[in-house]
C-alpha atoms as a PDB file:
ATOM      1  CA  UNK A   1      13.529  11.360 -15.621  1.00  0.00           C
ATOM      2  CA  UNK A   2      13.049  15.261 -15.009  1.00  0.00           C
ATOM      3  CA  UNK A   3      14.567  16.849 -11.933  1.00  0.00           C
ATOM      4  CA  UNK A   4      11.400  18.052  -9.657  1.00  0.00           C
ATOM      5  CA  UNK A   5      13.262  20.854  -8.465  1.00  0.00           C
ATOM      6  CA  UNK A   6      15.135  22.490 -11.438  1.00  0.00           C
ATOM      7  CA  UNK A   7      12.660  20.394 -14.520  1.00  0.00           C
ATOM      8  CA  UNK A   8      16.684  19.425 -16.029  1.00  0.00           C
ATOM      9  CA  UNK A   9      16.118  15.794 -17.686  1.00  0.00           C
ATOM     10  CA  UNK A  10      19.355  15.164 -16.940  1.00  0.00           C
ATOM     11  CA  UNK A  11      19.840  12.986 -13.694  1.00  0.00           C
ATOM     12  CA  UNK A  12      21.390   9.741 -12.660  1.00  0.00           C
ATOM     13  CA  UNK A  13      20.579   7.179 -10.402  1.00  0.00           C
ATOM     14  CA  UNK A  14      22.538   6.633  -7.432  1.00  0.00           C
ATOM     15  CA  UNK A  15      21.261   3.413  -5.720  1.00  0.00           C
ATOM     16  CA  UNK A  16      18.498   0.779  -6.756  1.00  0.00           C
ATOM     17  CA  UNK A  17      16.893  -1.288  -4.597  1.00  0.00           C
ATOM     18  CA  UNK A  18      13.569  -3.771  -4.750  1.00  0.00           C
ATOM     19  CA  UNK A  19      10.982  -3.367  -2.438  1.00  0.00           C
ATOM     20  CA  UNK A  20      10.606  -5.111   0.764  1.00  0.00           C
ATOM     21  CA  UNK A  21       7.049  -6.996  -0.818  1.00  0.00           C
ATOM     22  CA  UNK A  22       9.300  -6.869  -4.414  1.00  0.00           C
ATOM     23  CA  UNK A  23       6.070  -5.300  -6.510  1.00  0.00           C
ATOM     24  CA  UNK A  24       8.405  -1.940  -7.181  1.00  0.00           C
ATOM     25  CA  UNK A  25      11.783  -0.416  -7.665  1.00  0.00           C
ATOM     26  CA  UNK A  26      12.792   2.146  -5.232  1.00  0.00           C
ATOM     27  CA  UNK A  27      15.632   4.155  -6.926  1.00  0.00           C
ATOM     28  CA  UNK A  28      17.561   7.465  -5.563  1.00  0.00           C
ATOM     29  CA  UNK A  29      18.190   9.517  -8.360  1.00  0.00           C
ATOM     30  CA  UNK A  30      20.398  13.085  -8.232  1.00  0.00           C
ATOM     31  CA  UNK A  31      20.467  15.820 -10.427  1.00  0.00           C
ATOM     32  CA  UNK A  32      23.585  16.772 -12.722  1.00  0.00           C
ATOM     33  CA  UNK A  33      22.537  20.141 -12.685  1.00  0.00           C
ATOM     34  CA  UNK A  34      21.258  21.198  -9.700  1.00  0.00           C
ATOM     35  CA  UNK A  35      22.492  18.152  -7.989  1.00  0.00           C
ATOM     36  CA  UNK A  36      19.653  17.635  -5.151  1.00  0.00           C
ATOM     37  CA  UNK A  37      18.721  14.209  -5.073  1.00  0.00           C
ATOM     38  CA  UNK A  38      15.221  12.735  -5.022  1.00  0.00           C
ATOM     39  CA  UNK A  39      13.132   9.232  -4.556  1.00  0.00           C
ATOM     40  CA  UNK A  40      11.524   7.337  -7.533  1.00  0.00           C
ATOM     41  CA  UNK A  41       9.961   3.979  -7.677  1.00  0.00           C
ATOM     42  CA  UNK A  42       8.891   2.191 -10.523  1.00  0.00           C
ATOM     43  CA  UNK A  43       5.593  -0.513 -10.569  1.00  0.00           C
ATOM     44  CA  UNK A  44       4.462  -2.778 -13.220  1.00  0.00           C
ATOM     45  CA  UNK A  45       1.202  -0.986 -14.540  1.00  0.00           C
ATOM     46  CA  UNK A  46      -1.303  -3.310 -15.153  1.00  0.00           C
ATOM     47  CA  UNK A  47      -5.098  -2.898 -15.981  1.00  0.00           C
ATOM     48  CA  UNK A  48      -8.298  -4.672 -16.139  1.00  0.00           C
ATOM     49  CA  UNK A  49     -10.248  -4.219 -19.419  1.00  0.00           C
ATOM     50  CA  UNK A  50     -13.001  -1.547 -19.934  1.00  0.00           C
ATOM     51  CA  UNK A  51     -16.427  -3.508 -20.041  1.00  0.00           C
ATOM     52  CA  UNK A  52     -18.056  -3.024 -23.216  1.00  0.00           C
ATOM     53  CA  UNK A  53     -21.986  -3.324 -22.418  1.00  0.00           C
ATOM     54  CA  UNK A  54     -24.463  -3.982 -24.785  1.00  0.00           C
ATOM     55  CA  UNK A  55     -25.718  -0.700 -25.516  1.00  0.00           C
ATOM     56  CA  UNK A  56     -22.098   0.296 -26.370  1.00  0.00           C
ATOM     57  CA  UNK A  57     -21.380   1.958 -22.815  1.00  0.00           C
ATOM     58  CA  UNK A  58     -17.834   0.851 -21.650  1.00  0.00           C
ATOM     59  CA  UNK A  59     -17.293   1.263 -18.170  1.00  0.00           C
ATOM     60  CA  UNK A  60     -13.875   0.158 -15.225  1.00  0.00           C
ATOM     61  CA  UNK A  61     -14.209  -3.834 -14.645  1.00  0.00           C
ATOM     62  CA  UNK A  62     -15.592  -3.440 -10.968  1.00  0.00           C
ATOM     63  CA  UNK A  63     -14.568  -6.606  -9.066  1.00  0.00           C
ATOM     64  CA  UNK A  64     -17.102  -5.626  -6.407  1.00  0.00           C
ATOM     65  CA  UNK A  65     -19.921  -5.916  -8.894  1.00  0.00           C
ATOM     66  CA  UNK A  66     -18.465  -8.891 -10.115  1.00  0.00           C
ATOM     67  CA  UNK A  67     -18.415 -10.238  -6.679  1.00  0.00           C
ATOM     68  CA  UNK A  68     -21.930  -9.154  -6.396  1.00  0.00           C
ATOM     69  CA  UNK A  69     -23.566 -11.350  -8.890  1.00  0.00           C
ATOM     70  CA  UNK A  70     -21.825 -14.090  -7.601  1.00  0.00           C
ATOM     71  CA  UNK A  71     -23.188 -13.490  -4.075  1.00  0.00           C
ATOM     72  CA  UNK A  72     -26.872 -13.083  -5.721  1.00  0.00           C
ATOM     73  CA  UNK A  73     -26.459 -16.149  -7.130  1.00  0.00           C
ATOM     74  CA  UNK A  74     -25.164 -18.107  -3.988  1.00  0.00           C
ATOM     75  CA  UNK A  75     -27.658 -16.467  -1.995  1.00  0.00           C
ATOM     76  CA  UNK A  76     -28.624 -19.234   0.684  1.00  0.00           C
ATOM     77  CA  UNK A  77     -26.734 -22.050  -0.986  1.00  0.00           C
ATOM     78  CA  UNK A  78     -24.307 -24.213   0.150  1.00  0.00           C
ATOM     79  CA  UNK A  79     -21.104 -23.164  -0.827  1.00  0.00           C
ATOM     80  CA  UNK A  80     -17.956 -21.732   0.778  1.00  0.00           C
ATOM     81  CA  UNK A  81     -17.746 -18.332   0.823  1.00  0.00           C
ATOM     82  CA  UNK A  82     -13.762 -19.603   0.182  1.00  0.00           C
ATOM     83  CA  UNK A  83     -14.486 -20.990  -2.843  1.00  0.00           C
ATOM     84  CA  UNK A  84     -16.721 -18.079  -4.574  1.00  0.00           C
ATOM     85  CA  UNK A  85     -13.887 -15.626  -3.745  1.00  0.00           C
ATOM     86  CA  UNK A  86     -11.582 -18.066  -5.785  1.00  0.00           C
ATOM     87  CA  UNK A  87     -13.891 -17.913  -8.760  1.00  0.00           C
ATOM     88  CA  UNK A  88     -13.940 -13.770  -8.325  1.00  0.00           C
ATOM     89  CA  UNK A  89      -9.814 -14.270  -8.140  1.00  0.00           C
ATOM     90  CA  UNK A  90      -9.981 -16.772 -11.169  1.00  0.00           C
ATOM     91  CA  UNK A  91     -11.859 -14.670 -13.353  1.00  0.00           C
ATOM     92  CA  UNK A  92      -9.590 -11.429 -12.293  1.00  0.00           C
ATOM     93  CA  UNK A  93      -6.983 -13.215 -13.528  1.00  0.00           C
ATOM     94  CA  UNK A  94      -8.357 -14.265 -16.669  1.00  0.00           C
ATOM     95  CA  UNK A  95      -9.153 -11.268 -17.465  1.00  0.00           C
ATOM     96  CA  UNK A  96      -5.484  -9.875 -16.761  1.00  0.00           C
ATOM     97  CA  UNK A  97      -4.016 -12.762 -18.970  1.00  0.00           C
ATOM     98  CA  UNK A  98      -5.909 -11.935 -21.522  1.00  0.00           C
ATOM     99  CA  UNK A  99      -4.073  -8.901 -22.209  1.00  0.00           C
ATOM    100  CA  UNK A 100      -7.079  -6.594 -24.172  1.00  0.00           C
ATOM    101  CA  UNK A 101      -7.902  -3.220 -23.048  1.00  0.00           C
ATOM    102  CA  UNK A 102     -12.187  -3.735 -23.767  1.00  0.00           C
ATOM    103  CA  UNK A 103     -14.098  -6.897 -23.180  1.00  0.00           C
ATOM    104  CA  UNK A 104     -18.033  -7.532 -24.070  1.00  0.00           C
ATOM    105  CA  UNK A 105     -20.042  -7.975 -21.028  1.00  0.00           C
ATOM    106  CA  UNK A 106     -21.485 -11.080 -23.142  1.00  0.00           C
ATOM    107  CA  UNK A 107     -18.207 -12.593 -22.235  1.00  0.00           C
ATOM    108  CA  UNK A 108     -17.675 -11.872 -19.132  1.00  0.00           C
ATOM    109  CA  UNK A 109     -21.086 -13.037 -18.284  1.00  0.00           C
ATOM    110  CA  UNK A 110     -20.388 -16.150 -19.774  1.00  0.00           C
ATOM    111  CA  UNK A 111     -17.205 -17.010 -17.417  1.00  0.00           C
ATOM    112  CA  UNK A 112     -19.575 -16.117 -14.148  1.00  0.00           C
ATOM    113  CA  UNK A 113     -21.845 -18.747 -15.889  1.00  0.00           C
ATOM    114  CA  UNK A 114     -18.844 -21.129 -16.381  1.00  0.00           C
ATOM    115  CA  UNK A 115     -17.796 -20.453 -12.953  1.00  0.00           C
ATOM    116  CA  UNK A 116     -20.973 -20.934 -11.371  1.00  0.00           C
ATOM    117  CA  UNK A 117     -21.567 -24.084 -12.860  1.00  0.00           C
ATOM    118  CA  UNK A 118     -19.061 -25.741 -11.641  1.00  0.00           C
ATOM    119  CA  UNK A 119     -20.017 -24.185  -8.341  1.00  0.00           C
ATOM    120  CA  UNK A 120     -24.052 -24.559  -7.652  1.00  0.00           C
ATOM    121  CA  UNK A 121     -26.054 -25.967 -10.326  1.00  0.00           C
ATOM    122  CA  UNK A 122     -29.556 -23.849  -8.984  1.00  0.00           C
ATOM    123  CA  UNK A 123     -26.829 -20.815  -8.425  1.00  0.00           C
ATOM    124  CA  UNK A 124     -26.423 -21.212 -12.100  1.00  0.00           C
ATOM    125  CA  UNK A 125     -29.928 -21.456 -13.347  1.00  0.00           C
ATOM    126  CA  UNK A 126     -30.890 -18.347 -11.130  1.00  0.00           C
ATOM    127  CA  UNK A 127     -27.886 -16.385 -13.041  1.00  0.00           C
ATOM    128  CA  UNK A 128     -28.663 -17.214 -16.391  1.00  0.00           C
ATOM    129  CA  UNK A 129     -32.433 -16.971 -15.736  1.00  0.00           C
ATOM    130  CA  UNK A 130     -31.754 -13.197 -15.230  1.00  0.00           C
ATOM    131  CA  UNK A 131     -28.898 -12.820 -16.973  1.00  0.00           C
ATOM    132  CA  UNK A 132     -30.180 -14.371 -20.343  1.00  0.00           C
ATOM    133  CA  UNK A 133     -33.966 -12.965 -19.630  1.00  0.00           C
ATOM    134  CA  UNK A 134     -35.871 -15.887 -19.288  1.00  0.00           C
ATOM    135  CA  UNK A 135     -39.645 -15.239 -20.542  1.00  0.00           C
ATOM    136  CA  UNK A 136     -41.331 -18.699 -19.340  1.00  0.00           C
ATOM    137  CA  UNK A 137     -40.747 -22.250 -18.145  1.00  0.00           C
ATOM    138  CA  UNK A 138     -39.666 -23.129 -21.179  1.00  0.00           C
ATOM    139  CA  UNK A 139     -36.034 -21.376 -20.816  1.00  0.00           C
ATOM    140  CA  UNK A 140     -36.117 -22.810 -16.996  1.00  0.00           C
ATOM    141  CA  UNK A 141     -36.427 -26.213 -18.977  1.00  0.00           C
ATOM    142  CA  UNK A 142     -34.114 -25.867 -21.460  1.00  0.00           C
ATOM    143  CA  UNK A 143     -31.100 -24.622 -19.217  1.00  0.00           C
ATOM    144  CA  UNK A 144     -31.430 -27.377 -16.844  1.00  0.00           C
ATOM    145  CA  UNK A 145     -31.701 -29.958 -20.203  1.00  0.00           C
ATOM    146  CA  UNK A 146     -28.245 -27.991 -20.641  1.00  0.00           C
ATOM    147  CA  UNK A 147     -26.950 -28.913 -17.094  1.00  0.00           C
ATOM    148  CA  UNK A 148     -27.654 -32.139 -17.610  1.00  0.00           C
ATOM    149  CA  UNK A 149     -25.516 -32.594 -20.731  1.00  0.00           C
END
């Protein structure tokens, strides 16, 4: 690590301790050339994917949108605010496990559908009804045929 005061690469680390939460690495480092002593810490770096839209657009994974559509969905239903937040949190975390930098928004729409399946069946239909573009009944009538199965 370079020396903020002098730019030397040449320090050493003096103490190491973990954080009080333990998320980072506080070390105290000192200079072997100009020997003033500075603060460092050191945090795992991890990122959501880039959403890759349709049109080829990527864009930051927004949790708020994400949490957005789910709200749409649930709008007036009966369920838990407690338990949509733990589908927002489960898909987070999917997405974090899966370890890729880009994902298609195909795919992530399809775990909100997954999610909100499980969660509110009409929730569901009013999600894919928009987010597959229903053009008549018909589509109404084939996703609940799909529900049922």
């Amino acid at each position: 690590m370079k020396c903020p005061f002098c730019g030397d690469a040449d320090t050493q680390v003096i103490e190491t301790r973990l954080s009080e939460d333990g998320t980072s690495i506080r070390r105290r480092r000192r200079c072997a050339i100009c020997e003033k002593r500075f603060t460092t810490f050191e945090t795992a770096d991890i990122r959501l994917p880039q959403v890759v839209k349709a049109n080829g657009i990527r864009e930051e994974f927004s949790e708020a949108k994400l949490r957005e559509g789910f709200t749409r969905a649930l709008h007036k239903r009966p369920v838990p605010v407690e338990l949509m937040e733990e589908a927002v949190a489960q898909i987070r975390q999917k997405l974090l496990s899966l370890g890729e930098r880009e994902i298609p928004s195909r795919a992530l729409g399809e775990m909100v559908m997954n999610a909100l399946r499980k969660l509110d069946k009409v929730a569901y239909i009013r999600f894919a009804s928009v987010y597959r573009s229903f053009q008549d009944v018909d589509d109404f009538r084939d996703a609940i045929k799909d529900l049922d199965q």
